[in-house]
Protein backbone atom coordinates (compact mmCIF):
# COMPACT_ATOMS: atom_id res chain seq x y z
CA UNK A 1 3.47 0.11 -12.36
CA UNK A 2 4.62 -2.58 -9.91
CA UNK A 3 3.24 -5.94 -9.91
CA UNK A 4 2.78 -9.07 -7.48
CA UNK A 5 0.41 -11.90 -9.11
CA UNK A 6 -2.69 -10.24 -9.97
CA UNK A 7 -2.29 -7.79 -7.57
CA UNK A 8 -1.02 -4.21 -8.94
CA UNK A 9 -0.33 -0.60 -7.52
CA UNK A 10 -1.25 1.70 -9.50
CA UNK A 11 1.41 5.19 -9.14
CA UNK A 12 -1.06 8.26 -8.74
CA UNK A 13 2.36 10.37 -9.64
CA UNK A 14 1.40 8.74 -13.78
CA UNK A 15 -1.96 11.15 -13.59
CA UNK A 16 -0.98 14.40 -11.56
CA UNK A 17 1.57 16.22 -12.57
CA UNK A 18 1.62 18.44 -9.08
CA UNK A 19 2.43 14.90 -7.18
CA UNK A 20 5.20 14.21 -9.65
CA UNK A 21 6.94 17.03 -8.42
CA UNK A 22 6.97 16.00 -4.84
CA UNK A 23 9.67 14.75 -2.82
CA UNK A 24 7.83 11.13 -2.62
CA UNK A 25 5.31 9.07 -4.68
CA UNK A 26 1.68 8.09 -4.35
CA UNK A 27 0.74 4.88 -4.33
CA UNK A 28 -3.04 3.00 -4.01
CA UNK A 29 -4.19 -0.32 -4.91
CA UNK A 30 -7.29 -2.82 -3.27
CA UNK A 31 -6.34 -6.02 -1.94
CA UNK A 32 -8.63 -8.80 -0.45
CA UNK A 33 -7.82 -9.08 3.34
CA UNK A 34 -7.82 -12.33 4.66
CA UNK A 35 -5.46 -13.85 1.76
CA UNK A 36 -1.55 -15.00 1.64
CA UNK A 37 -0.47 -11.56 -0.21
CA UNK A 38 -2.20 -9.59 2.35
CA UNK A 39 -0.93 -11.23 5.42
CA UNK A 40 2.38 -11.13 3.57
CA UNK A 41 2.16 -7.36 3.66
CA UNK A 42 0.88 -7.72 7.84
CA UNK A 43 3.81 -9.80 8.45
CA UNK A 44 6.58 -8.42 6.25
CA UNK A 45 5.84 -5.14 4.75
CA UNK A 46 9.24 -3.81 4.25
CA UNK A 47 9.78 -7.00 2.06
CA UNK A 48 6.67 -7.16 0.43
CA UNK A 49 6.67 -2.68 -0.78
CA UNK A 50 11.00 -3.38 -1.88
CA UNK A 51 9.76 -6.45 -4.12
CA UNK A 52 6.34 -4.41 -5.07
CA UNK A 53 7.54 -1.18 -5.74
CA UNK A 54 10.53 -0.32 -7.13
CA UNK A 55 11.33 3.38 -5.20
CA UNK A 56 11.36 1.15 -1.90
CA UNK A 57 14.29 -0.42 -0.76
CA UNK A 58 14.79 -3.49 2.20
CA UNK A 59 16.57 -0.82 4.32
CA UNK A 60 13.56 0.96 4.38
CA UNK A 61 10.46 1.69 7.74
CA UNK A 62 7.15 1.59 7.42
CA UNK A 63 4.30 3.75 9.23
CA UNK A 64 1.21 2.16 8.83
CA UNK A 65 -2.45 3.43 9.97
CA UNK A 66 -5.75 1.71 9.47
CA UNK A 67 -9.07 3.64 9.19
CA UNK A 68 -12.38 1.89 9.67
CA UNK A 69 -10.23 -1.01 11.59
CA UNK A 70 -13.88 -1.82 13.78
CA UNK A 71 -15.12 -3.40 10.37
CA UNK A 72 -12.22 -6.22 11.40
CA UNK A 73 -9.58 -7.46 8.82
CA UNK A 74 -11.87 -10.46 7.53
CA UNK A 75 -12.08 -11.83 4.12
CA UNK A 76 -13.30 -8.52 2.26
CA UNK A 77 -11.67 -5.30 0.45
CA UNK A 78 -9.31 -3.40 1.60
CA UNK A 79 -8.36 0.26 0.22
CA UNK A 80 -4.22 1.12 0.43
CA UNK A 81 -2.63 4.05 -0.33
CA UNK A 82 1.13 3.95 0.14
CA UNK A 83 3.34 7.21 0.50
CA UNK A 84 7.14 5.97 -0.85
CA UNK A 85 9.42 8.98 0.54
CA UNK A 86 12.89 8.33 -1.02
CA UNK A 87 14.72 10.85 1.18
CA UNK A 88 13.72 9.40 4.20
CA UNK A 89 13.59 5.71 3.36
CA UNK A 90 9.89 5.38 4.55
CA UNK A 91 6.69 4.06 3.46
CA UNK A 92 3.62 5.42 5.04
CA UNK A 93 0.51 2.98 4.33
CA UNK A 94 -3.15 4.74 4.95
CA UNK A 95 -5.38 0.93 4.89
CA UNK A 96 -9.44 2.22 4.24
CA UNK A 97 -11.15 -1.41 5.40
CA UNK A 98 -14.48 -1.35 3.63
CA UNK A 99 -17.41 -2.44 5.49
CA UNK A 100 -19.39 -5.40 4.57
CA UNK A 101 -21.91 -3.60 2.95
CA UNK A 102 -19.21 -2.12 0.34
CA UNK A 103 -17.56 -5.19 -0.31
């Protein structure tokens, strides 16, 4: 498991053995939006996934898509799950924003 801080991703590949024998890894960790880490990631997520998680390197793209985005990117959880595919040199980040009401 990769760590940053407090913050941690948690590999999904550890608990399913059908993901470990994909072609890429499964990532997912919450982070608060609104703090330095997060906008970190906004700003610089290449650098931020190569020092996170060790499969990524600074070489690598990122794709990123986020879901529930009319709840805004204020102070307040945020879901990530991160796709690392090796053979492509890619990250694709899926960000869930909870609504207020979750958070």
């Amino acid at each position: 498991m990769a760590t940053h801080g407090n913050a941690s991703w948690t590999k999904i590949d550890d608990v399913s053995q059908e993901i470990r024998e994909e072609p890429w890894s499964l990532y997912w960790r919450e982070w608060k939006t609104g703090t330095e880490p997060f906008e970190e990631l906004l700003h610089d997520p290449v650098g931020v996934l190569a020092e996170q998680i060790e499969e990524v390197g600074p070489d690598w793209t990122v794709t990123t898509t986020v879901a529930n985005h009319h709840v805004g990117l204020k102070a307040s959880p945020i879901c990530i799950v991160a796709t690392v595919v090796p053979n492509e040199r890619r990250a694709y980040l899926w960000l869930y924003k909870h609504g207020p009401q979750d958070g």
